[in-house]
C-alpha atoms as a PDB file:
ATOM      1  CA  UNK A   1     100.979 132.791  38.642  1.00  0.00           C
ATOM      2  CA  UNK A   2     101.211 131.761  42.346  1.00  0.00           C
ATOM      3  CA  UNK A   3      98.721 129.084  41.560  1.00  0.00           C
ATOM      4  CA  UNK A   4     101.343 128.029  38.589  1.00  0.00           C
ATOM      5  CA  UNK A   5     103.440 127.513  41.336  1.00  0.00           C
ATOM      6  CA  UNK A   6     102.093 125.633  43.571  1.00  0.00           C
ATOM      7  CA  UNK A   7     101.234 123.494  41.413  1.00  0.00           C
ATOM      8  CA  UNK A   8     104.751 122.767  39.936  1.00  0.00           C
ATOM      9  CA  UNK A   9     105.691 122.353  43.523  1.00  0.00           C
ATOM     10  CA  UNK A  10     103.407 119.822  44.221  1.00  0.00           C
ATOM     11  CA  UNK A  11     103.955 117.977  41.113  1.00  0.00           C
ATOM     12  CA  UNK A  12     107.744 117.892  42.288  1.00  0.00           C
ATOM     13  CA  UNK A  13     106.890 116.776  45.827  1.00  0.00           C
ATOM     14  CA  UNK A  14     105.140 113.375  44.524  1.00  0.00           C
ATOM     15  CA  UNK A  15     107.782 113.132  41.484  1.00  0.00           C
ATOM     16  CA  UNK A  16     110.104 113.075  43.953  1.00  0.00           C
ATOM     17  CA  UNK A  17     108.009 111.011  46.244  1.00  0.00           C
ATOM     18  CA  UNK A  18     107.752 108.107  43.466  1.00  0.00           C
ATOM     19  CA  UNK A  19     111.398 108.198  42.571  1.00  0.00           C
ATOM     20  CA  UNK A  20     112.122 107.369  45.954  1.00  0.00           C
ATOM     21  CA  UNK A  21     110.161 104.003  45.951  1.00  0.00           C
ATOM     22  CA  UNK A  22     111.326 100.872  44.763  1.00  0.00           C
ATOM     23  CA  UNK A  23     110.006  97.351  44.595  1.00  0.00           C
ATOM     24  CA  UNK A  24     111.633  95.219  45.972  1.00  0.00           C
ATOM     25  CA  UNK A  25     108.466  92.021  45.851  1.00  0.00           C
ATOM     26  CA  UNK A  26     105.733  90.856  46.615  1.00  0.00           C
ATOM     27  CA  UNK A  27     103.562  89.667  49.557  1.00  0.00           C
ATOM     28  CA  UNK A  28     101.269  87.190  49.675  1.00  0.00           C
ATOM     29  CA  UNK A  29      98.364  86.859  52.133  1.00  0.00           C
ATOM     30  CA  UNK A  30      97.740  82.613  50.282  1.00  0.00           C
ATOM     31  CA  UNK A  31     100.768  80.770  49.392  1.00  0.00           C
ATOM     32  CA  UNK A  32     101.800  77.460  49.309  1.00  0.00           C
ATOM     33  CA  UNK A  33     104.579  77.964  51.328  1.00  0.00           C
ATOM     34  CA  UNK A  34     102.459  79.651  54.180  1.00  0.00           C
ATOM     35  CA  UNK A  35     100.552  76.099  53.752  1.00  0.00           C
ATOM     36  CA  UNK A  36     103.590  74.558  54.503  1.00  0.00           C
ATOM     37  CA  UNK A  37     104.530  76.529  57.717  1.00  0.00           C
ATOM     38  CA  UNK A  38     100.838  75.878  58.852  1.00  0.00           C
ATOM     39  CA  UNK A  39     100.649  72.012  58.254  1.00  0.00           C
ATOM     40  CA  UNK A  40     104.567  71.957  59.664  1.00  0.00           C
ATOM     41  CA  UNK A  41     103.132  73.268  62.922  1.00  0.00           C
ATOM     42  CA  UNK A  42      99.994  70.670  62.861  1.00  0.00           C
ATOM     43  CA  UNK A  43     102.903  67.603  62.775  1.00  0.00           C
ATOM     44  CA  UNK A  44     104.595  69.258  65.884  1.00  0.00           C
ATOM     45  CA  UNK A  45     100.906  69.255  67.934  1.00  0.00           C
ATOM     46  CA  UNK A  46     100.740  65.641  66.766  1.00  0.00           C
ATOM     47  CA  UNK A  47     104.042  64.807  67.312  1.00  0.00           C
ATOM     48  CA  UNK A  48     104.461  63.646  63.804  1.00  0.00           C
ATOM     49  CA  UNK A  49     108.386  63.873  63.818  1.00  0.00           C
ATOM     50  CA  UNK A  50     108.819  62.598  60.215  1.00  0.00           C
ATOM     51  CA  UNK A  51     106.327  64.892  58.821  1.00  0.00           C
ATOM     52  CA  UNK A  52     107.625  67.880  60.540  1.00  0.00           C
ATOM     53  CA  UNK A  53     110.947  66.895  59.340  1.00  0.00           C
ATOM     54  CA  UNK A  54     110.202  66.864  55.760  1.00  0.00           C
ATOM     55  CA  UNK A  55     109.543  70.410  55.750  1.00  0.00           C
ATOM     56  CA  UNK A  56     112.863  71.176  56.394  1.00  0.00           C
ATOM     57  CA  UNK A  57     116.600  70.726  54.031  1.00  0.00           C
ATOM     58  CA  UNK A  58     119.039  68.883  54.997  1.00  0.00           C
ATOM     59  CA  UNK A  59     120.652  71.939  55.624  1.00  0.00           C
ATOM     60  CA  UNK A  60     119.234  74.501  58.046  1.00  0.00           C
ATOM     61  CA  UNK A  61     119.748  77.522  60.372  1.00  0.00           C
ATOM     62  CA  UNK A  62     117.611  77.579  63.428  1.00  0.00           C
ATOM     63  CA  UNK A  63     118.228  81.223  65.538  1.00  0.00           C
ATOM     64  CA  UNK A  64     116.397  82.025  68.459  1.00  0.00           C
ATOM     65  CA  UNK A  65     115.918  85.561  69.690  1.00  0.00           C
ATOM     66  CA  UNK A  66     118.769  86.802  66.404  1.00  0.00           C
ATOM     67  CA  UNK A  67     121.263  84.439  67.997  1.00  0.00           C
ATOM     68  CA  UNK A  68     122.851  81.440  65.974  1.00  0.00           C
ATOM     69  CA  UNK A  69     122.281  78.096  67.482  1.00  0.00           C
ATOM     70  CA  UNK A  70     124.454  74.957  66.687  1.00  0.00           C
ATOM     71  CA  UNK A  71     120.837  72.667  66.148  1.00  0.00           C
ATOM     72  CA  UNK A  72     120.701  70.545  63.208  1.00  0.00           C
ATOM     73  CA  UNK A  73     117.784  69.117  61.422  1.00  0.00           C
ATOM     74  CA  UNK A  74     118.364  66.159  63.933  1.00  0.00           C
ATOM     75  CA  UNK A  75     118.078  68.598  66.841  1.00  0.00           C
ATOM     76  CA  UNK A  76     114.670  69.561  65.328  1.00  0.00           C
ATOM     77  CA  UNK A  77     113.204  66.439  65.692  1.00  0.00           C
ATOM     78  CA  UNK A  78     114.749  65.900  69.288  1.00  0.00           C
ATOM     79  CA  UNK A  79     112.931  69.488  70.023  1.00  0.00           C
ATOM     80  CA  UNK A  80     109.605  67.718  68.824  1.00  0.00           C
ATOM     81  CA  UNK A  81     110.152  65.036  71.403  1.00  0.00           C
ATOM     82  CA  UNK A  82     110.519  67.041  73.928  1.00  0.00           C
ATOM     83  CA  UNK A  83     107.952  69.478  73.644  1.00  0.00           C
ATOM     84  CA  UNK A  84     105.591  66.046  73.443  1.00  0.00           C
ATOM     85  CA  UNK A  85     106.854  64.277  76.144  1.00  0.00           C
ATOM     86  CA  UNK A  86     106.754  67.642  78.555  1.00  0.00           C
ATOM     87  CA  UNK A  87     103.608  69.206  77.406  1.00  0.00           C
ATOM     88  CA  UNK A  88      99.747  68.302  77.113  1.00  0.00           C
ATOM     89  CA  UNK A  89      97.512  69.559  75.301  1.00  0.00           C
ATOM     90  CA  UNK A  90      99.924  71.587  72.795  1.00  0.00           C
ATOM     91  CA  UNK A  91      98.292  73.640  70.772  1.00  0.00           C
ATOM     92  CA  UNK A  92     100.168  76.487  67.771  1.00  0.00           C
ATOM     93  CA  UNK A  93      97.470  78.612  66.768  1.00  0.00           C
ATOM     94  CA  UNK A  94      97.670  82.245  64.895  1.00  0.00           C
ATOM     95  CA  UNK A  95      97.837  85.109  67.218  1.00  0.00           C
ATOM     96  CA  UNK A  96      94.715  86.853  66.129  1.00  0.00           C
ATOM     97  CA  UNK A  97      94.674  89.702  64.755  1.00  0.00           C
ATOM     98  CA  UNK A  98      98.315  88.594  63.199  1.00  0.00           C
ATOM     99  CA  UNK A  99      98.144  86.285  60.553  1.00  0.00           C
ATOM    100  CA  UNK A 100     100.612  84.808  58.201  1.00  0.00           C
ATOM    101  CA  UNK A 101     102.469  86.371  54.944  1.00  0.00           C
ATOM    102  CA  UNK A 102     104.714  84.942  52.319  1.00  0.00           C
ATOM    103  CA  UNK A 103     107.114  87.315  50.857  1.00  0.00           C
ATOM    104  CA  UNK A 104     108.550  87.009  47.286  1.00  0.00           C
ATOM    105  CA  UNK A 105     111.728  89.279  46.804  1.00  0.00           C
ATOM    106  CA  UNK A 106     113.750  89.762  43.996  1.00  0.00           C
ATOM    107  CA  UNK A 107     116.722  88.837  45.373  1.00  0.00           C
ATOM    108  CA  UNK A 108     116.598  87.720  48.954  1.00  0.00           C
ATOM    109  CA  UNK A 109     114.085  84.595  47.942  1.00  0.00           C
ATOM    110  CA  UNK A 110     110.841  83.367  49.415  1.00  0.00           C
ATOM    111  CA  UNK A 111     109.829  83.964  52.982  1.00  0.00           C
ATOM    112  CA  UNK A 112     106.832  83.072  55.357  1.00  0.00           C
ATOM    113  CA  UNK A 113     106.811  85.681  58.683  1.00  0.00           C
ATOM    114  CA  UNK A 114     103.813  84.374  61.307  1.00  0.00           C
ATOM    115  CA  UNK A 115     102.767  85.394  64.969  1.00  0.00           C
ATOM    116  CA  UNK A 116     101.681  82.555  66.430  1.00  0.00           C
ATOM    117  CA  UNK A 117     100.590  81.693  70.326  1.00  0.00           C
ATOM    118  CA  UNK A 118     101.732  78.251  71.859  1.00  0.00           C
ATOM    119  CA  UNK A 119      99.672  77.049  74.502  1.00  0.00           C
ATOM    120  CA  UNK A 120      99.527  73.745  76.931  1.00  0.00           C
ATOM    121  CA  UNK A 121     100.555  72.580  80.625  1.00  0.00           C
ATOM    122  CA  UNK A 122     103.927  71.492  81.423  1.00  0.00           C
ATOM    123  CA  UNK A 123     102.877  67.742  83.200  1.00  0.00           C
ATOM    124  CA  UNK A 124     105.845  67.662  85.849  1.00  0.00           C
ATOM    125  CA  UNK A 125     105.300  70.951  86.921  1.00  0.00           C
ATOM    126  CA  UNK A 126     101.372  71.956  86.031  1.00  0.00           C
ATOM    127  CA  UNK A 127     103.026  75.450  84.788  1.00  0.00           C
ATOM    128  CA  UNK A 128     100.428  76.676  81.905  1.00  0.00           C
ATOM    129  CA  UNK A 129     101.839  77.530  78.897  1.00  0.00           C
ATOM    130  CA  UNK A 130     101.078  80.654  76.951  1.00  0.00           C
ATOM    131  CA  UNK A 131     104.044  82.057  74.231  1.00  0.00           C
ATOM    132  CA  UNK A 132     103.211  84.545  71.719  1.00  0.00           C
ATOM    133  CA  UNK A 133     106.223  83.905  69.126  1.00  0.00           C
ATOM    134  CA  UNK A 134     107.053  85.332  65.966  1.00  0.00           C
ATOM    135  CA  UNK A 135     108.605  82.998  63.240  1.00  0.00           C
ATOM    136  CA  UNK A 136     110.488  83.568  59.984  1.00  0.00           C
ATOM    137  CA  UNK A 137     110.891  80.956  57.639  1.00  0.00           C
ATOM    138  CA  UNK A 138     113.417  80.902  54.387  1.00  0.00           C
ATOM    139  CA  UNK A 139     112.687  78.674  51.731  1.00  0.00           C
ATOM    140  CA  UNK A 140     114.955  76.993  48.832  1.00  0.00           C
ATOM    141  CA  UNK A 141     113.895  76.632  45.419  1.00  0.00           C
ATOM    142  CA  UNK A 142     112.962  73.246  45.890  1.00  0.00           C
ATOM    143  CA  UNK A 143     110.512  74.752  48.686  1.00  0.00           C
ATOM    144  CA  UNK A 144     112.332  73.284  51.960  1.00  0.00           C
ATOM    145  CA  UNK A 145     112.759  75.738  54.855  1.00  0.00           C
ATOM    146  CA  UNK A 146     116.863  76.457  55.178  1.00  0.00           C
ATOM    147  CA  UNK A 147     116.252  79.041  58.126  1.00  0.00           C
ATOM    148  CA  UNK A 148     113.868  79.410  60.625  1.00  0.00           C
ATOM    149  CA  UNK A 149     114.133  82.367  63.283  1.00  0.00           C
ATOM    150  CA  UNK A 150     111.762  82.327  66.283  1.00  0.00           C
ATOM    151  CA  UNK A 151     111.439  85.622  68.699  1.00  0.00           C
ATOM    152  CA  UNK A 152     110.077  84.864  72.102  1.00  0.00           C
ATOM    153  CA  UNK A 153     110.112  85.629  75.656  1.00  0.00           C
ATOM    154  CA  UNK A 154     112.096  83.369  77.567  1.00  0.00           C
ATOM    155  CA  UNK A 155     110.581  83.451  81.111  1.00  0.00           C
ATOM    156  CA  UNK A 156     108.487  80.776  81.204  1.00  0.00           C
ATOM    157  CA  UNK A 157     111.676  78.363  80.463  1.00  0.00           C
ATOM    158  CA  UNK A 158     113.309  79.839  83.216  1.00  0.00           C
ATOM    159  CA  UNK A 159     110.080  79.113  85.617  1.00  0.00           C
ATOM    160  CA  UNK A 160     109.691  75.232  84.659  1.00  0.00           C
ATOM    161  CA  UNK A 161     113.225  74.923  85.000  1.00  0.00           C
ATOM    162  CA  UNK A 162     112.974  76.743  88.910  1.00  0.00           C
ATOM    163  CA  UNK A 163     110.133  75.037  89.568  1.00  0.00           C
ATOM    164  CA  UNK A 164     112.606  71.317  89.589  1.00  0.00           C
ATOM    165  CA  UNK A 165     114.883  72.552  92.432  1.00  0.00           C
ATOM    166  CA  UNK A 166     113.897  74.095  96.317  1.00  0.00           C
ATOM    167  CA  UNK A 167     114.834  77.724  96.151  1.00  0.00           C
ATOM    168  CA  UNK A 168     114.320  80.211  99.027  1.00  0.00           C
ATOM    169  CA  UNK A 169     112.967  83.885  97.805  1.00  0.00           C
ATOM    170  CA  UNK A 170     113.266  85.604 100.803  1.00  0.00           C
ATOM    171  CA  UNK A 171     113.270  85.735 104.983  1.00  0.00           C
ATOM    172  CA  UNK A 172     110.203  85.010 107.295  1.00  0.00           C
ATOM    173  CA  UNK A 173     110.720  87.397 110.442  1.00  0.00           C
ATOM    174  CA  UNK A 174     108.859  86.917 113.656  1.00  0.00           C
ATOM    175  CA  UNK A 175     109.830  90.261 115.001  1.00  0.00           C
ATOM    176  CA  UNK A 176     110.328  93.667 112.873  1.00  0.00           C
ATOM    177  CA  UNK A 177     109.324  96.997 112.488  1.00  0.00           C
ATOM    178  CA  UNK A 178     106.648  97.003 109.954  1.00  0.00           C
ATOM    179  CA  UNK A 179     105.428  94.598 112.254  1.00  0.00           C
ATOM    180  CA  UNK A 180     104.817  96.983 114.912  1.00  0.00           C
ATOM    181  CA  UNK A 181     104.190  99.876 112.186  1.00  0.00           C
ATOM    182  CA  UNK A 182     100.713  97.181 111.694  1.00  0.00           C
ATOM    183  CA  UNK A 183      99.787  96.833 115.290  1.00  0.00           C
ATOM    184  CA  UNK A 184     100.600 100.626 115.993  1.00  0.00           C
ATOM    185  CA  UNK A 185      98.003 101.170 113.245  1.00  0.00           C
ATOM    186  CA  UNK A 186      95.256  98.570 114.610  1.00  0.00           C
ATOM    187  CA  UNK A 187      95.768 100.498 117.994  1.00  0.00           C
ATOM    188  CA  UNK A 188      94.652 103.873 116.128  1.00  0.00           C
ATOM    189  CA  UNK A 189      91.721 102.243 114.716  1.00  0.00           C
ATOM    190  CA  UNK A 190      90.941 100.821 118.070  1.00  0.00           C
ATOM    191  CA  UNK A 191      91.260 104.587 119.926  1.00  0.00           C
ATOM    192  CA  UNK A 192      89.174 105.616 117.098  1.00  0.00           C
ATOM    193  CA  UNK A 193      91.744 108.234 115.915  1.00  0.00           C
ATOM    194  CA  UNK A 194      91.836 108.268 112.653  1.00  0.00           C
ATOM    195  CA  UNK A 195      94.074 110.636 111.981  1.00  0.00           C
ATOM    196  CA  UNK A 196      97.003 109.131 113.482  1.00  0.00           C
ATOM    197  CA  UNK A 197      95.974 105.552 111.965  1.00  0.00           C
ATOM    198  CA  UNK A 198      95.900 107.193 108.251  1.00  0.00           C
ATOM    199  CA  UNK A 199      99.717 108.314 109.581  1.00  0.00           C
ATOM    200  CA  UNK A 200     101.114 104.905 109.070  1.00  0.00           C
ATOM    201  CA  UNK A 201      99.793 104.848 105.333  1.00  0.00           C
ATOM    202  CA  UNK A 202     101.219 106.120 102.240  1.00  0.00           C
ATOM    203  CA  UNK A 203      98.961 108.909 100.708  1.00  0.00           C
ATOM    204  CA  UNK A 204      98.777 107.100  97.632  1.00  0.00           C
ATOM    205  CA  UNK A 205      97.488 103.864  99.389  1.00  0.00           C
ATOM    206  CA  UNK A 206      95.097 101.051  98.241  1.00  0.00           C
ATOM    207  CA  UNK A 207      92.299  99.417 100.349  1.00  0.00           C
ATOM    208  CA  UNK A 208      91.112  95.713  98.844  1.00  0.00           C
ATOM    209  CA  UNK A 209      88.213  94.444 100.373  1.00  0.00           C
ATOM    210  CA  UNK A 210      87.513  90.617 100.210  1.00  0.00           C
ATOM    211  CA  UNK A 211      83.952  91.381  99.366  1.00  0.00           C
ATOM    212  CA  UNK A 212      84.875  93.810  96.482  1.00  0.00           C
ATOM    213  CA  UNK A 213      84.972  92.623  92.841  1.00  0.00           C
ATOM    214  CA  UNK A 214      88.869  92.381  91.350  1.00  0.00           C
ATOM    215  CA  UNK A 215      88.636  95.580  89.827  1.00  0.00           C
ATOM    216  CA  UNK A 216      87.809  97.654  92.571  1.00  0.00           C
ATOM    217  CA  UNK A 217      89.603  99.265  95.525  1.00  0.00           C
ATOM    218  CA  UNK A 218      89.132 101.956  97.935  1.00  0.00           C
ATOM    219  CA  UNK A 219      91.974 104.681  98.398  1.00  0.00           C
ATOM    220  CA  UNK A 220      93.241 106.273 101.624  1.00  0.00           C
ATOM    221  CA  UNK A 221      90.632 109.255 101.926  1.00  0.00           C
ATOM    222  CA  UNK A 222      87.981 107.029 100.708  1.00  0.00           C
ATOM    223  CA  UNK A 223      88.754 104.231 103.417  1.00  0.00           C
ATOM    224  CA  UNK A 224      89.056 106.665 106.401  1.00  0.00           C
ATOM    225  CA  UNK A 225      85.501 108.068 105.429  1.00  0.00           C
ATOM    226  CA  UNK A 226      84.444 104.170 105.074  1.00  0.00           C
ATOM    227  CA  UNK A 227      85.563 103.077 108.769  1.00  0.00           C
ATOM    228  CA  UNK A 228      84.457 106.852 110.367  1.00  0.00           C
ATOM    229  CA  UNK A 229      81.057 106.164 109.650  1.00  0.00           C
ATOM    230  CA  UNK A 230      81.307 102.208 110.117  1.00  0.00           C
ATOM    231  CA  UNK A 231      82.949 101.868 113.176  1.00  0.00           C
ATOM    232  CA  UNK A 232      83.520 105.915 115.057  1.00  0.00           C
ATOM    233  CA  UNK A 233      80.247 106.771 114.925  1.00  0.00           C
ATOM    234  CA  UNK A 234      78.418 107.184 118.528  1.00  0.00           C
ATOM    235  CA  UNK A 235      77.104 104.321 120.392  1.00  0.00           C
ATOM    236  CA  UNK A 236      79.063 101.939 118.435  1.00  0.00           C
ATOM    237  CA  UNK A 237      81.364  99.934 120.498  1.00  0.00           C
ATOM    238  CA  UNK A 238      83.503  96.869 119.449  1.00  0.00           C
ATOM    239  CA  UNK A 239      86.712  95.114 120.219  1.00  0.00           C
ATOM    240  CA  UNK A 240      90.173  93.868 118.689  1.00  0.00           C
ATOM    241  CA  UNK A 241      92.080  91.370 119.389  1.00  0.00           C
ATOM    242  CA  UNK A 242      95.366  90.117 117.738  1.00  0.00           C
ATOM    243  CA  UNK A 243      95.075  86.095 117.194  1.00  0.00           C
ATOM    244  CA  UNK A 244      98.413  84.276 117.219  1.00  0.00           C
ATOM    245  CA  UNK A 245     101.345  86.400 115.805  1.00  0.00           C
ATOM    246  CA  UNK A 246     101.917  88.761 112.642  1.00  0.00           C
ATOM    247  CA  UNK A 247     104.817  87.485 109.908  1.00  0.00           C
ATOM    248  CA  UNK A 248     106.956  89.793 107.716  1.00  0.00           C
ATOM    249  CA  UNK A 249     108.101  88.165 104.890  1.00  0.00           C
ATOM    250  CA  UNK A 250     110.972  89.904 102.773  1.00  0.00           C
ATOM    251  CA  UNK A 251     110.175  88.969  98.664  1.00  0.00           C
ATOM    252  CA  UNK A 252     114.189  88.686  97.053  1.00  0.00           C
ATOM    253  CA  UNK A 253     112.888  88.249  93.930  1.00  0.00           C
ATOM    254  CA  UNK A 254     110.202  91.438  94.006  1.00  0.00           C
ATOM    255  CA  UNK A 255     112.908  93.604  96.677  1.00  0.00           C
ATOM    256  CA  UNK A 256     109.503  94.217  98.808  1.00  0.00           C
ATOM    257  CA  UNK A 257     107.816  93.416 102.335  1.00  0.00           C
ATOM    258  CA  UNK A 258     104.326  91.766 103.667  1.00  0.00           C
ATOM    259  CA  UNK A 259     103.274  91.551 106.985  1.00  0.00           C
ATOM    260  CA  UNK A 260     100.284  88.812 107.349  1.00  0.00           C
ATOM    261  CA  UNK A 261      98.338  89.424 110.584  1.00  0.00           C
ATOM    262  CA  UNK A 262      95.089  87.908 112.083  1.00  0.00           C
ATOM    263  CA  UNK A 263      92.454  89.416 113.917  1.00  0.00           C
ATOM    264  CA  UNK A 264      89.149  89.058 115.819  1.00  0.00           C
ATOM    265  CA  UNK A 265      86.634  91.641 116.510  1.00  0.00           C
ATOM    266  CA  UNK A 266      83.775  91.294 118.800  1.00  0.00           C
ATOM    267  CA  UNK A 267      80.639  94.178 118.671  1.00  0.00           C
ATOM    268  CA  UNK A 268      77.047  94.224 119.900  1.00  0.00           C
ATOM    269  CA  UNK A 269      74.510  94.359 117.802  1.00  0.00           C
ATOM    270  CA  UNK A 270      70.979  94.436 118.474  1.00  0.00           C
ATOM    271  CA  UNK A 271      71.983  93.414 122.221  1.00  0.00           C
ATOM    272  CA  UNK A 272      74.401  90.294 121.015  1.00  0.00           C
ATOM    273  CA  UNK A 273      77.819  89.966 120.577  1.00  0.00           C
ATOM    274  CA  UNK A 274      79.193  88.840 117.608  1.00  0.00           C
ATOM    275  CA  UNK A 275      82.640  88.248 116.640  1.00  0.00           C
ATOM    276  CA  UNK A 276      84.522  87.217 113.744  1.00  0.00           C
ATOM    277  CA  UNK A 277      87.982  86.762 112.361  1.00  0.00           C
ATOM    278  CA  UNK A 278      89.566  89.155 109.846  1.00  0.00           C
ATOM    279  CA  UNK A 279      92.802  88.739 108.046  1.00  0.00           C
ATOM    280  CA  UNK A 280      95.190  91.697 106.636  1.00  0.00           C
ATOM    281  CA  UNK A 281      97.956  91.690 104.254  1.00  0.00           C
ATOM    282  CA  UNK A 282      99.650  94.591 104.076  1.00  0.00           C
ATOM    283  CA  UNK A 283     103.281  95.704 102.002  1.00  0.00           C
ATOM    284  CA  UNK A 284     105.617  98.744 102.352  1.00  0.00           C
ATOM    285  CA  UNK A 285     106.569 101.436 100.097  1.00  0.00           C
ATOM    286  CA  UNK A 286     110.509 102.465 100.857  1.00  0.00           C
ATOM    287  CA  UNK A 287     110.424 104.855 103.399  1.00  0.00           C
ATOM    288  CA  UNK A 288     107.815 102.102 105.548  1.00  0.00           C
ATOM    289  CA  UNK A 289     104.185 103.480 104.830  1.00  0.00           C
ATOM    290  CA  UNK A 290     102.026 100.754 104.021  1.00  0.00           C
ATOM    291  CA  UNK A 291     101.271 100.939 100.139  1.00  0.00           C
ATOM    292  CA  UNK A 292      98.803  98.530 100.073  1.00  0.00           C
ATOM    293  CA  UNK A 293      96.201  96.424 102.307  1.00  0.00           C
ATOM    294  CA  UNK A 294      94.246  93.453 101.746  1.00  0.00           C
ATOM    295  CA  UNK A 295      91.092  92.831 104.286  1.00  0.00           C
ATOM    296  CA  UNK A 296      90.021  89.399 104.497  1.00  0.00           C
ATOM    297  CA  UNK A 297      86.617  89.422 106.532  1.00  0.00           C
ATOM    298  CA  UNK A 298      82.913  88.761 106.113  1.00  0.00           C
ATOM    299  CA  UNK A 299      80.490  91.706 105.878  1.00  0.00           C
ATOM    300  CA  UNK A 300      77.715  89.960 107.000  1.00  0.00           C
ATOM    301  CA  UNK A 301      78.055  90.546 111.051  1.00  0.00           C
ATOM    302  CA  UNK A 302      78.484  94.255 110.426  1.00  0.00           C
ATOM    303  CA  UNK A 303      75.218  94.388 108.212  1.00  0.00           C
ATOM    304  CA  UNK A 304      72.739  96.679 109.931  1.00  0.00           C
ATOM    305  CA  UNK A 305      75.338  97.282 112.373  1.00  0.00           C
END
């Protein structure tokens, strides 16, 4: 009996299940009309403007990013210009693993949806080019496309059209405090007291080594162990000396800090000195613990050190 049961509620479930479908099409992973949006797309690269035109009726709705634009079929083939006469080597491939459909319903007509990834280098401004964009396409009985809706990031727009005009991003100090926060810091390393150099860092710090691959990075307890038995061990003796002056530069459009400084450090090794020039770059969290630290050196006169 409870067997029975579950049974007939099972056979309910799906009944249910299946009443609750309905077709509303088809899709279609070969179509002519998918044919269409490809070879449309070929006469843009090639600025072909009355090919590319043909595709279209004489009557069609262009939206970008869901909002209505006021471009006509004319506008179209100004667009093509454009995107010829600022671009080189303009390519409109398939965004792989995406690929096109064409979609038959019963009574919203055909469709064509494609991801697609536009690539080339703006010539005035060198900017390289790289736009996913997804594309709908409606078509007319007579197979003309009488909508076409594009969904991209806008960014890069934004950068060529920056990168026409002289805008400042931030403020170049001479004198501030992270400044001194950086050459209180060197003076720790220099006492060899590592515990009040690791104070100016943020626990959660990063330590990028020229020399290291860009994948790789040392943290705070890490680097401390690195530069205890580099440089603190006994019998090991060296000098540092600040070359010109440090910069802080305030970022407006990342809200952050850097302070560039330059360095030379002299040791003795195997009765020589040797010196070289070392480079840091180092940026602020908010309460003024350096975050992060870039060290620009060679390895080689410490080798065997």
């Amino acid at each position: 009996m409870r067997l029975s049961l579950n049974f007939l509620v099972v056979l309910l479930f799906v009944s249910t299940c299946l009443l609750s479908q309905k077709k509303n099409g088809t899709i279609f992973i070969e179509h002519e009309a998918i044919d269409k949006t490809v070879n449309l797309w070929k006469a843009f690269e090639n600025g072909d403007k009355e090919t590319f035109l043909s595709y279209f009726a004489d009557s069609v709705y262009i939206l970008s990013n869901g909002k209505l634009s006021n471009w006509t079929k004319k506008s179209l083939g100004e667009s093509l210009e454009w995107w010829n006469k600022e671009f080189e080597n303009l390519k409109i491939t398939d965004q792989k693993p995406a690929f096109p459909d064409a979609l038959e319903y019963k009574e919203g007509g055909l469709w064509v949806q494609d991801w697609q990834l536009m690539t080339g280098r703006h010539i005035e401004s060198g900017i390289n080019l790289k736009l996913p964009v997804h594309r709908l396409y409606s078509f007319n009985k007579d197979g003309k496309i009488t909508s076409l809706h594009s969904y991209y990031n806008n960014d890069i727009f934004e950068e060529i059209r920056n990168s026409k005009m002289t805008k400042e991003n931030g403020t170049v100090y001479i004198n501030h405090p992270y400044i001194i926060t950086i050459r209180k810091a060197m003076n720790a390393f220099i006492d060899k007291d590592i515990d009040k150099w690791s104070s100016f860092y943020a626990p959660n710090a990063s330590f990028i080594y020229s020399s290291m691959s860009p994948d790789q990075y040392l943290k705070l307890e890490e680097n401390k162990d690195m530069l205890t038995k580099t440089f603190f061990t006994s019998g090991k003796e060296y000098k540092v000396e600040q070359i010109g002056y440090p910069d802080c530069i305030y970022y407006a459009k990342s809200d952050d800090y850097a302070v560039f400084s330059w360095w030379k450090m002299t040791i003795k090794k195997n009765d020589k000195k040797y010196e070289y020039v070392f480079m840091l770059t180092d940026s602020f969290d908010k309460e003024g613990k350096i975050i992060s630290e870039y060290i620009y050196s060679s390895s080689n006169h410490i080798e065997g050190w």
